[in-house]
Protein backbone atom coordinates (compact mmCIF):
# COMPACT_ATOMS: atom_id res chain seq x y z
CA UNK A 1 125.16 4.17 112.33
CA UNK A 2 124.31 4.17 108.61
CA UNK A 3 127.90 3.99 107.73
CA UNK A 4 127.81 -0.20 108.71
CA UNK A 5 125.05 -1.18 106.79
CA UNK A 6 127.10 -3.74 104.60
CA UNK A 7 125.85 -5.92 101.60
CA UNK A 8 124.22 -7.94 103.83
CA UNK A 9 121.90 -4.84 105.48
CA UNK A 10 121.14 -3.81 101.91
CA UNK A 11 120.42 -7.32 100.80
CA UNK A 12 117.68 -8.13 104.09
CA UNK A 13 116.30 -4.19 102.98
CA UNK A 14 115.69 -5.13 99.60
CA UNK A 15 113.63 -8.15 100.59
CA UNK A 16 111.85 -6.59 103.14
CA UNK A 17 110.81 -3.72 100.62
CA UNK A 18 110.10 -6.46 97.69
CA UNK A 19 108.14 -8.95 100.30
CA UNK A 20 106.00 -5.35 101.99
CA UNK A 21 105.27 -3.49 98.15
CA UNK A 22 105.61 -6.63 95.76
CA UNK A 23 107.54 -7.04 92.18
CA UNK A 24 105.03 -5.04 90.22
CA UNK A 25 104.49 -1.92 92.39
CA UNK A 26 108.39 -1.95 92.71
CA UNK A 27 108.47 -2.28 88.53
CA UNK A 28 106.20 -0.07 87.98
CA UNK A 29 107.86 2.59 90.42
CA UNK A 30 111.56 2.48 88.72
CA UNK A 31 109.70 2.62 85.09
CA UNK A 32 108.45 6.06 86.78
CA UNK A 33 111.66 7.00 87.86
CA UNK A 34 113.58 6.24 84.82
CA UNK A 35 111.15 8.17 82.84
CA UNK A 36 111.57 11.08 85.02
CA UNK A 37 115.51 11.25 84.48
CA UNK A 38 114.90 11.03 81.04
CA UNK A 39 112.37 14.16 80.99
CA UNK A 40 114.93 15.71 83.14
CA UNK A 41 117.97 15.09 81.29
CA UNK A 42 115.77 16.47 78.08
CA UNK A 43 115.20 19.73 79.92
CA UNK A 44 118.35 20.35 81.13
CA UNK A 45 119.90 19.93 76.91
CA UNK A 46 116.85 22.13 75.91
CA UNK A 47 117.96 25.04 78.54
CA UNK A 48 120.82 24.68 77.10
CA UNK A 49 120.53 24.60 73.96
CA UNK A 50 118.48 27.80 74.31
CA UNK A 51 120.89 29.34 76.27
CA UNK A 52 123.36 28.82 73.61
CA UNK A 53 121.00 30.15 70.82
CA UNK A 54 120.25 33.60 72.97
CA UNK A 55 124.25 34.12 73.61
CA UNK A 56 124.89 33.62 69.74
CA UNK A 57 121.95 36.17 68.99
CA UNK A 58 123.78 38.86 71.83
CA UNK A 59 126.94 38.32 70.12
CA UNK A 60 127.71 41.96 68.91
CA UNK A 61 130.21 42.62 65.85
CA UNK A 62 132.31 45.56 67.06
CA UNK A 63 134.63 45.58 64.63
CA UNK A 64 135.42 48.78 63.34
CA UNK A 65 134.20 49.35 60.04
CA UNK A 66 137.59 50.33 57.89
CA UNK A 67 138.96 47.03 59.38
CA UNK A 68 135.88 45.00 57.79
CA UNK A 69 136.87 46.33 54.26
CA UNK A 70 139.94 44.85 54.70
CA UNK A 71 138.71 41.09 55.18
């Protein structure tokens, strides 16, 4: 059923949800939104990041140490 929505479905939905909440609620909403992809997008580098940073700290030299003279 969803599958033949068409522009014209998605057009008479967006002016039935801009006529019931009105421009500024609907503004307002997407600011919300966008600032909650950024915080999440921000999160997800930090983990990351810190993920990286504790790998390179578990990074063990093995090498043995009569090959380290050598370098």
């Amino acid at each position: 059923m969803l599958n033949n929505i068409g522009l014209p479905g998605l057009l008479l939905i967006a002016v039935v949800v801009l006529v019931l909440f009105g421009r500024g609620k609907i503004s307002s909403l997407m600011g919300e939104v966008g600032k909650g992809i950024t915080a999440f997008k921000k999160g997800v580098k930090d983990g990351t990041e810190e993920l990286e940073d504790q790998m390179a700290q578990d990074i063990k030299d093995v090498t043995p140490a009569e090959d380290k003279d050598k370098a």
